[in-house]
Protein backbone atom coordinates (compact mmCIF):
# COMPACT_ATOMS: atom_id res chain seq x y z
CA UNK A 1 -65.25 24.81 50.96
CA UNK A 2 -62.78 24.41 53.47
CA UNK A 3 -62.55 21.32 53.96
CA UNK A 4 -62.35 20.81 50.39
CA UNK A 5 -59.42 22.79 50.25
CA UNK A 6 -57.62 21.06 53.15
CA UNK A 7 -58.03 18.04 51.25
CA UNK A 8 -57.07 19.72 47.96
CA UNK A 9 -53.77 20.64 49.84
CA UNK A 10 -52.66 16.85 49.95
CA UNK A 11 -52.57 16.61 46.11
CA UNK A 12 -50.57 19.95 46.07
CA UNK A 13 -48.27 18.27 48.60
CA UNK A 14 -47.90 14.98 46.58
CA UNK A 15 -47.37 16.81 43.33
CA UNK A 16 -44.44 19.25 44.44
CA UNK A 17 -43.01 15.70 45.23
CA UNK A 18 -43.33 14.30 41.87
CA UNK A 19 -41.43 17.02 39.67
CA UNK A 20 -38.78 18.19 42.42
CA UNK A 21 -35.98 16.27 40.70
CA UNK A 22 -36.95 17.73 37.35
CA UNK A 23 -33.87 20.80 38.01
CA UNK A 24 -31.54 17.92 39.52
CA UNK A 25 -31.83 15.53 36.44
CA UNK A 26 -28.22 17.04 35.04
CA UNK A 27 -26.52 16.99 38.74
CA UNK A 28 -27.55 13.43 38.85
CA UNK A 29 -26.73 12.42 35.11
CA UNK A 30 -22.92 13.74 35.67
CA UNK A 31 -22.46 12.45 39.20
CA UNK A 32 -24.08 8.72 38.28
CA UNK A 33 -22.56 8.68 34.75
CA UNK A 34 -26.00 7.38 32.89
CA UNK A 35 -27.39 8.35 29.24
CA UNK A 36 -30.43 10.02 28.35
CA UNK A 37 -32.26 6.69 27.67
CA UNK A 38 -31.76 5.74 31.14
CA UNK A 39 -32.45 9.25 32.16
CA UNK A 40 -36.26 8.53 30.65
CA UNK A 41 -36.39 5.09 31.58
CA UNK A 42 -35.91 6.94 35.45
CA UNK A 43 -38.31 9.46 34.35
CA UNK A 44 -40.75 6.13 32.83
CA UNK A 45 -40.62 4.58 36.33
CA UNK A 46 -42.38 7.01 38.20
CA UNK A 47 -45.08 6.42 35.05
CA UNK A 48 -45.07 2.78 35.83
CA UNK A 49 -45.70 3.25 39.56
CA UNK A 50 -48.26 5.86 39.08
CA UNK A 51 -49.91 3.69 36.12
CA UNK A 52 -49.79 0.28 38.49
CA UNK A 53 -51.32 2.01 41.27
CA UNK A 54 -53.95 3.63 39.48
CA UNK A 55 -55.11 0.16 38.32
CA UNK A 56 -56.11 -0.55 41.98
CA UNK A 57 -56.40 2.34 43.80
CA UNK A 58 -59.49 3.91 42.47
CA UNK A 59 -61.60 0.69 43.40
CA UNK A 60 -60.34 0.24 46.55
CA UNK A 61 -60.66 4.05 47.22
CA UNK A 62 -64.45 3.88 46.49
CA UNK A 63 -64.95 0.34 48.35
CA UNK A 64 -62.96 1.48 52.11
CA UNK A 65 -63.50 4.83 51.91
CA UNK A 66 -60.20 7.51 50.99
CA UNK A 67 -58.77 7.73 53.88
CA UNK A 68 -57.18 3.86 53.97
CA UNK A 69 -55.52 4.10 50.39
CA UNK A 70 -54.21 8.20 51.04
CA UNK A 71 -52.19 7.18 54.39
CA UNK A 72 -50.18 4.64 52.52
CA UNK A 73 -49.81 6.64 49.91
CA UNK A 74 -48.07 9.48 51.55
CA UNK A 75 -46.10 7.06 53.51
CA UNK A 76 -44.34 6.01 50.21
CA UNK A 77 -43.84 9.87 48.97
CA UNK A 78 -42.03 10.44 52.46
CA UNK A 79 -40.18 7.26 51.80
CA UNK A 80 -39.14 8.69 48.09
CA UNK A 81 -37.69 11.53 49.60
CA UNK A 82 -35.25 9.58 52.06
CA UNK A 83 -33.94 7.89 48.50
CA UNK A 84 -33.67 11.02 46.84
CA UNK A 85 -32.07 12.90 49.37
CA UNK A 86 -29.35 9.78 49.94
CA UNK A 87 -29.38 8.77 46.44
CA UNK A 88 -25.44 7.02 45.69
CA UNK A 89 -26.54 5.25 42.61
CA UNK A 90 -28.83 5.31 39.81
CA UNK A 91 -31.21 1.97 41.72
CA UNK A 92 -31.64 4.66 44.70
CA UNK A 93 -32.71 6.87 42.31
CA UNK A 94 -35.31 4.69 40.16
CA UNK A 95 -36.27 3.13 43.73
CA UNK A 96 -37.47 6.97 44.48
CA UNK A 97 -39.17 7.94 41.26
CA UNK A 98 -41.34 4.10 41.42
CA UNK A 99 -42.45 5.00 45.34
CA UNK A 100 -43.45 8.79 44.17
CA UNK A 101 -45.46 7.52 41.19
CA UNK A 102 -47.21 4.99 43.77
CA UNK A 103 -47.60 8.24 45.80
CA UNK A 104 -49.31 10.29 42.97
CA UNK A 105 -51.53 7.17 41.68
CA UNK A 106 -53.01 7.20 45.17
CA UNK A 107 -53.29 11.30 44.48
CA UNK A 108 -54.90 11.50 41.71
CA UNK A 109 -57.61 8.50 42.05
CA UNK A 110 -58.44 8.81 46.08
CA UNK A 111 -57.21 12.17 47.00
CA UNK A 112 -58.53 14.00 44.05
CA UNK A 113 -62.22 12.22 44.19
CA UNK A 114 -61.45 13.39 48.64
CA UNK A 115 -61.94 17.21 47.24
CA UNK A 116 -64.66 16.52 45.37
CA UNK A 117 -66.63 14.82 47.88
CA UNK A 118 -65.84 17.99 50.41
CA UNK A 119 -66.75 19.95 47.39
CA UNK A 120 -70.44 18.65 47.90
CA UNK A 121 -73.45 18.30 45.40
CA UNK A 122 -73.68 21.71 45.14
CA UNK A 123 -69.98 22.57 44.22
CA UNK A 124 -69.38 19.89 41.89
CA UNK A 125 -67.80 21.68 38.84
CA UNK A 126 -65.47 24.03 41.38
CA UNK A 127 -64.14 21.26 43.42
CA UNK A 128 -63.25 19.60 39.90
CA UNK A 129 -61.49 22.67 39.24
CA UNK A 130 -59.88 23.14 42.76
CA UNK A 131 -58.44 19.59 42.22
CA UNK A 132 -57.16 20.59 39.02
CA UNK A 133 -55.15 23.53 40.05
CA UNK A 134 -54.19 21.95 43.22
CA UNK A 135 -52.55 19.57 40.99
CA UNK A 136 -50.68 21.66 39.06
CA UNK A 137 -49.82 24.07 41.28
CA UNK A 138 -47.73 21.28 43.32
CA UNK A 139 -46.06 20.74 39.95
CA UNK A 140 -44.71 23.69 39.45
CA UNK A 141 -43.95 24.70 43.12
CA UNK A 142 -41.50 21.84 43.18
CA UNK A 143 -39.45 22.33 40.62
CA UNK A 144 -38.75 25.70 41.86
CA UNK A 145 -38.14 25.46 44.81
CA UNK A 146 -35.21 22.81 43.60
CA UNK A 147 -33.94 24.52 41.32
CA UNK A 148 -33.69 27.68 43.02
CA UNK A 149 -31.92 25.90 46.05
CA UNK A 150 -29.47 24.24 43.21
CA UNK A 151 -29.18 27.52 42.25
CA UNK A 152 -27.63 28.78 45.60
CA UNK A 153 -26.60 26.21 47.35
CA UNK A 154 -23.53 23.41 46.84
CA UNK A 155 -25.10 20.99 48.65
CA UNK A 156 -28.88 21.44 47.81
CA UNK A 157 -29.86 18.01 47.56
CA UNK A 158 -30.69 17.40 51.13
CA UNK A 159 -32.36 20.69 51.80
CA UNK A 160 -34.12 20.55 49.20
CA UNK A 161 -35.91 16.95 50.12
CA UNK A 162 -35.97 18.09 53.76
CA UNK A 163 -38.22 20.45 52.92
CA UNK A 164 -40.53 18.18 50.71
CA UNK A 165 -40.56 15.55 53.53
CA UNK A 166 -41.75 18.83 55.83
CA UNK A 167 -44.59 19.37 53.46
CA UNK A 168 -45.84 16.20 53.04
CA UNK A 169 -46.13 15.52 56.91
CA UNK A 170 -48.48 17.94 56.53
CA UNK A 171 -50.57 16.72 54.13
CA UNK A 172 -50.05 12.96 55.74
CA UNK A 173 -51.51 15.00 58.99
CA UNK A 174 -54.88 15.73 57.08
CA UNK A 175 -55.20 12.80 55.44
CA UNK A 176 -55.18 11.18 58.94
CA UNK A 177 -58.03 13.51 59.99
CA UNK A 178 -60.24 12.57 56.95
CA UNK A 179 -63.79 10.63 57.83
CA UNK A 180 -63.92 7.14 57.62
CA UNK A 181 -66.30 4.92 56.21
CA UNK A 182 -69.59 5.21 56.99
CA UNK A 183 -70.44 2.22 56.16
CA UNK A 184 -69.25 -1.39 55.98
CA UNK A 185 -68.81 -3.45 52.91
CA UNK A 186 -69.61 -6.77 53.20
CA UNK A 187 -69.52 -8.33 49.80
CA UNK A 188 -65.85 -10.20 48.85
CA UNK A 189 -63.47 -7.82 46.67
CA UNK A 190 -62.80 -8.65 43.62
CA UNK A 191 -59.91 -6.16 41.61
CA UNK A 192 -60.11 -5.43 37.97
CA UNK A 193 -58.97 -3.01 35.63
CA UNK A 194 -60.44 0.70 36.54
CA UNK A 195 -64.34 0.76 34.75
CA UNK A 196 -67.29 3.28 34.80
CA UNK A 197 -70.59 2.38 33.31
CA UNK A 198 -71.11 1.93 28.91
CA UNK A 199 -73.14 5.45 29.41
CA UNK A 200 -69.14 7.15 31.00
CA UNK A 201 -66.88 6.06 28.65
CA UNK A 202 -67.07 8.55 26.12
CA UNK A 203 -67.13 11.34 28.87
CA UNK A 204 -63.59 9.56 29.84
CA UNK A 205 -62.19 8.73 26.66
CA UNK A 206 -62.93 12.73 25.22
CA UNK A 207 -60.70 13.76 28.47
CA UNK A 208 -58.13 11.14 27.26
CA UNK A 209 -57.72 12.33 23.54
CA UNK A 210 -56.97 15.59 24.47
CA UNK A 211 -55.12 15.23 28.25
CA UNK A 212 -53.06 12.74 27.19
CA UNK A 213 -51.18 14.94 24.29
CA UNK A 214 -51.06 17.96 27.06
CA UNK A 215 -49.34 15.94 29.88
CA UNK A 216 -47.02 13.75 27.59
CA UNK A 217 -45.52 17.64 26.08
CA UNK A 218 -45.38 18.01 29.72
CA UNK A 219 -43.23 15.04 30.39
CA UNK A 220 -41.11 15.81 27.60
CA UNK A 221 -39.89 19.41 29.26
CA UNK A 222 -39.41 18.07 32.75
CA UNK A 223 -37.42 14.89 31.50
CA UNK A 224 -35.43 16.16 28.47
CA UNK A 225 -36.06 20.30 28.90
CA UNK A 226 -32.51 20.59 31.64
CA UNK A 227 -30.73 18.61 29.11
CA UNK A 228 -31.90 20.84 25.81
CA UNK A 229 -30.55 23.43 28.03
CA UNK A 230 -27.52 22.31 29.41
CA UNK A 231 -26.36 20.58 25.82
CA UNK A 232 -28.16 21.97 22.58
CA UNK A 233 -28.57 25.26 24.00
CA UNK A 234 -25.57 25.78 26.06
CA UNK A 235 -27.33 27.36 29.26
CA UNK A 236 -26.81 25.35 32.55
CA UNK A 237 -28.75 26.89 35.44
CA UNK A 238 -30.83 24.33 37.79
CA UNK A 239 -33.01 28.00 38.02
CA UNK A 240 -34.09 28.65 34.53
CA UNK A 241 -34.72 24.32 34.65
CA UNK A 242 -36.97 24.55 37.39
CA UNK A 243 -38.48 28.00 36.70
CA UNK A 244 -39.47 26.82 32.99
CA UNK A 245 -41.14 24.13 34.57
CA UNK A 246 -43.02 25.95 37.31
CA UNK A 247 -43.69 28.54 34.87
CA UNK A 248 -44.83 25.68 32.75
CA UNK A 249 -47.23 24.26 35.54
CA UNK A 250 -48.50 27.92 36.67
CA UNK A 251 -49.71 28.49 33.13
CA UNK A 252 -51.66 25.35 33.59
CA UNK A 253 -53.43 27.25 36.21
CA UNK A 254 -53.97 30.42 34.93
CA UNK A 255 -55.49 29.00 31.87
CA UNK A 256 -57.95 27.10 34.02
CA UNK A 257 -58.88 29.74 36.34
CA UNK A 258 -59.58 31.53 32.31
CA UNK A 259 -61.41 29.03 31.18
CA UNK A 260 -63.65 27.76 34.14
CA UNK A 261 -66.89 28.71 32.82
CA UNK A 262 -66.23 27.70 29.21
CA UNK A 263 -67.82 24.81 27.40
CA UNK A 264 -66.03 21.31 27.41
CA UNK A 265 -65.92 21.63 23.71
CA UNK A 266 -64.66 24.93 23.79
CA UNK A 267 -61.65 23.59 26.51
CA UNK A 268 -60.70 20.53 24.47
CA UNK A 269 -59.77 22.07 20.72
CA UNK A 270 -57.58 25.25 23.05
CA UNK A 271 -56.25 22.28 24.85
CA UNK A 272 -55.04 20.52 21.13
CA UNK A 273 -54.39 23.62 19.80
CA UNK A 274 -51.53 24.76 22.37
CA UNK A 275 -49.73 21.38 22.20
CA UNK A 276 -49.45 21.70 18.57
CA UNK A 277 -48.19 25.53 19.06
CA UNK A 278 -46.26 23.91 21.54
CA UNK A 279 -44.19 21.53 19.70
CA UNK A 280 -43.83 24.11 17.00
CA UNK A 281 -42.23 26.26 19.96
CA UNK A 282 -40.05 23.34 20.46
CA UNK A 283 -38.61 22.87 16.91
CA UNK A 284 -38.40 26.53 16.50
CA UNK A 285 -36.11 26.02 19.51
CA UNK A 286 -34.27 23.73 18.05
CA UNK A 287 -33.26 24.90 15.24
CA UNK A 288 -32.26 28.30 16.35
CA UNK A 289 -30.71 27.78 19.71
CA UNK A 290 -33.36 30.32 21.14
CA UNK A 291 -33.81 29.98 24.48
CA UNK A 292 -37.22 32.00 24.76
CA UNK A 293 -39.11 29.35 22.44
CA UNK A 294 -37.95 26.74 24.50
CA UNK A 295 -39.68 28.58 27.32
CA UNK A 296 -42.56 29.51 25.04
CA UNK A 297 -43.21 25.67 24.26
CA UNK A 298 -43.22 24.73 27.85
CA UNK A 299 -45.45 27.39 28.76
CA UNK A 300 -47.77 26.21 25.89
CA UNK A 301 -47.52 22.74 27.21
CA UNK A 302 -49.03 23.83 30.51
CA UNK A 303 -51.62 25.58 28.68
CA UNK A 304 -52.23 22.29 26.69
CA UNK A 305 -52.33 20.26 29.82
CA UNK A 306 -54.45 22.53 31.98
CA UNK A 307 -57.32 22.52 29.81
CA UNK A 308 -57.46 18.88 28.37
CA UNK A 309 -57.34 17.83 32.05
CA UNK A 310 -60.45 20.52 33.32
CA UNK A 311 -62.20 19.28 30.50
CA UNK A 312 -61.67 15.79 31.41
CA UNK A 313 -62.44 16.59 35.18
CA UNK A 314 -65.16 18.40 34.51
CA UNK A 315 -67.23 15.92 32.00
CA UNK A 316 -66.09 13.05 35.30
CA UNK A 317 -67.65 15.50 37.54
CA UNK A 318 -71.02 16.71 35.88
CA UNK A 319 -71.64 12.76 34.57
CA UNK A 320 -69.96 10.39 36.19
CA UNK A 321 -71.57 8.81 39.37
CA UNK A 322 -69.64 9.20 42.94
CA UNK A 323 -69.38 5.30 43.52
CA UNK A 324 -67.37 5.30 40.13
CA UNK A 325 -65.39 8.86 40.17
CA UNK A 326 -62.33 7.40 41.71
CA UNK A 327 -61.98 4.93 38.77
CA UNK A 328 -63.01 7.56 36.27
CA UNK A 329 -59.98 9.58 37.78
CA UNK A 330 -57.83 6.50 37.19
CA UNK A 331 -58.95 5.73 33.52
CA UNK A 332 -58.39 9.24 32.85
CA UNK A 333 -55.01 9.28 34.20
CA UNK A 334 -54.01 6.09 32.85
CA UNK A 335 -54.91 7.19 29.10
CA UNK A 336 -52.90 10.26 29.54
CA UNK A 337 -50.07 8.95 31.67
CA UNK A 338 -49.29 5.84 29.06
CA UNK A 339 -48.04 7.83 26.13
CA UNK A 340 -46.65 10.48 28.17
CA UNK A 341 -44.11 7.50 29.47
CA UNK A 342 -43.45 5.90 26.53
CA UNK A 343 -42.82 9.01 23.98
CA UNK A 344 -40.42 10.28 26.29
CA UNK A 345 -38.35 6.90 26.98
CA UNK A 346 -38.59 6.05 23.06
CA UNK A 347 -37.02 9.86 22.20
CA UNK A 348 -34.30 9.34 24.92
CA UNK A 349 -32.61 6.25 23.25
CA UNK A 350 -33.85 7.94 20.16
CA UNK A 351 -31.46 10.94 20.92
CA UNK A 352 -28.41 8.65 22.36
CA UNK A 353 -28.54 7.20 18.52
CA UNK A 354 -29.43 10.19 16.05
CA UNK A 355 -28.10 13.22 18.21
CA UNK A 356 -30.31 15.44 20.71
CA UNK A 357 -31.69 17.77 17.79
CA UNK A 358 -33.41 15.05 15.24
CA UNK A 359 -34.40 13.28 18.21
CA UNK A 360 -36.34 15.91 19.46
CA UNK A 361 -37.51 17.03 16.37
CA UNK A 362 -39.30 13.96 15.88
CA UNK A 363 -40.99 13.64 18.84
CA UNK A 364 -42.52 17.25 18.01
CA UNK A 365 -43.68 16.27 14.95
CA UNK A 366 -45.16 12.84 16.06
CA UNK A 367 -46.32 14.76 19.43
CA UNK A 368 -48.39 17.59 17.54
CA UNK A 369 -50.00 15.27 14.78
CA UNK A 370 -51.29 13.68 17.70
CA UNK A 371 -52.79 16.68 19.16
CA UNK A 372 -54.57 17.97 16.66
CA UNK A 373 -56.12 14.93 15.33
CA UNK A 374 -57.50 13.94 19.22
CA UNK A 375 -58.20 17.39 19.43
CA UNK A 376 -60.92 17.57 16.96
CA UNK A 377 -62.19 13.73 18.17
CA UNK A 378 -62.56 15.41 21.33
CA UNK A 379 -64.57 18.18 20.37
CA UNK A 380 -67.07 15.94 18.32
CA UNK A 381 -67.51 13.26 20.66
CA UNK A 382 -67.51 15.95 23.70
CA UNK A 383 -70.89 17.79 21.36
């Protein structure tokens, strides 16, 4: 299993990337002078980037082998964190989210099928879950360490993406020492949209139902959670920001370290039953200015994310062949990643017109009817 984690450390890597400017969202907003729609459409971009390279990377991953897709890949997360780092105007900063959403599209199709495949046929099910947590555990490590550098430093910006550029040299380092292709492909390629046989599809679209509510309450904290605290709760500390989400993201993985040996059905109704508790947490919030259920709905989140996503993992790894897993990864992904971009950008110019409260009061409700209805889809079509 070592090798499986070596290559479990690049998504880790790639993933501390992605949520790293989650704690400087308010430093940005006030130095740049932009709204919270724009903030979201920055957010959204990363989304689109992930969601374009997804499209494409999970075929050519499992046609050339993973090795030619995760080198470019990691090239264009070290290239995000030059923008980020040097960031002047709100283009720099878009520029930087689009190049680390290429960055975890590669991640998540090639690199996550690369532990896997180290994982063997005899550790199928625990490299699915080593992927998992390596995913989340990136997420949360990267928001703290931001925000507890913005915490004690008056300059953290650099440092901060200094140290992520550090970090993913060494992940860009294994990725260059990963096997290539054994063998050649000879047959012309032909790209189309991410598939896995008629007999997959319900393995991938049960992951979806219930994934795709976890990850988008997910996206809601690390877009819009510094500025609930900062403006509707009157706390502004680039700590408690980044700790809520790496608390968030640890939950994730201490839910799925829980859960490993429970049934998929068993995952997917906790998974729908958290976000709903979640956005509950999050209107509660709301309407008393409590800080702790703020907290408590993005540690719910987590919880809501980390299981729909083993569960979804875990059906792709027990059923879904190894010449398709890649693409599996990607359809997966995509169905989660699509709402979790567009919720988020609608509530942001929802909130510039109706006021940061109803704004995201609505998205809770419209955010935990989801959940629970894809929830119990899940759960039957999982049976």
């Amino acid at each position: 299993m070592l090798a499986c984690g070596h290559a479990a450390w690049m998504v880790t890597a790639v993933f501390m990337l992605s949520n790293s400017p989650t704690p400087l969202y308010v430093h940005w907003q006030e130095q740049l002078v932009f709204s919270s729609g724009m903030l979201t459409v920055i957010f959204a971009l990363y989304i689109a980037g992930l969601l374009g390279t997804l499209l494409v990377a999970g075929q050519l991953s499992d046609r050339y082998g993973r090795k030619p897709i995760l080198v470019p890949g990691l090239v264009s997360a070290l290239v995000a964190c030059v923008l980020f780092a040097n960031a002047t105007s709100v283009g720099m900063l878009a520029a930087g989210r689009l190049l680390s959403g290429i960055a975890v599209g590669v991640i998540v199709s090639a690199g996550m099928a690369a532990v896997v495949d180290a994982g063997g046929m005899e550790h199928k099910r625990r490299a699915a879950l080593l992927a998992s947590i390596a995913m989340v555990l990136g997420a949360g490590l990267g928001p703290l360490l931001a925000g507890g550098l913005a915490q004690t430093l008056t300059q953290p910006v650099v440092p901060i993406f200094i140290i992520e550029a550090l970090v993913l040299l060494s992940a860009l380092i294994v990725a260059w020492g990963l096997p290539a292709r054994s063998t050649k492909v000879n047959s012309p390629l032909r790209l189309r949209l991410p598939q896995v046989p008629i007999s997959n599809r319900l393995h991938v679209l049960s992951g979806i139902a219930t994934f795709g509510p976890g990850i988008t309450a997910t996206s809601f904290v690390l877009a819009l959670g510094p500025s609930l605290l900062s403006r509707l709760l009157d706390v502004r500390s680039p700590l408690l920001a980044g700790g809520m989400a790496c608390a968030m993201f640890f939950s994730a993985v201490g839910v799925q370290f829980l859960a490993r040996q429970w049934p998929v059905t068993r995952l997917f109704i906790i998974s729908a039953t958290a976000t709903v508790l979640s956005m509950a947490s999050l209107a509660l919030a709301i309407y008393t200015s409590l800080v702790p259920a703020l907290v408590a709905s993005a540690l719910l989140a987590g919880v809501g994310q980390g299981l729909g996503q083993l569960g979804g993992l875990t059906l792709i790894g027990l059923h879904v062949p190894d010449s398709y897993r890649a693409q599996a990864n990607a359809m997966l992904n995509i169905g989660g990643y699509i709402p979790a971009a567009l919720l988020p950008v609608a509530t942001g110019y929802l909130i510039d017109a109706v006021g940061l409260a109803a704004g995201a009061a609505s998205f809770a409700i419209i955010l935990a009817t989801t959940a629970w209805f894809g929830g119990g889809w899940a759960k039957r079509a999982a049976l």
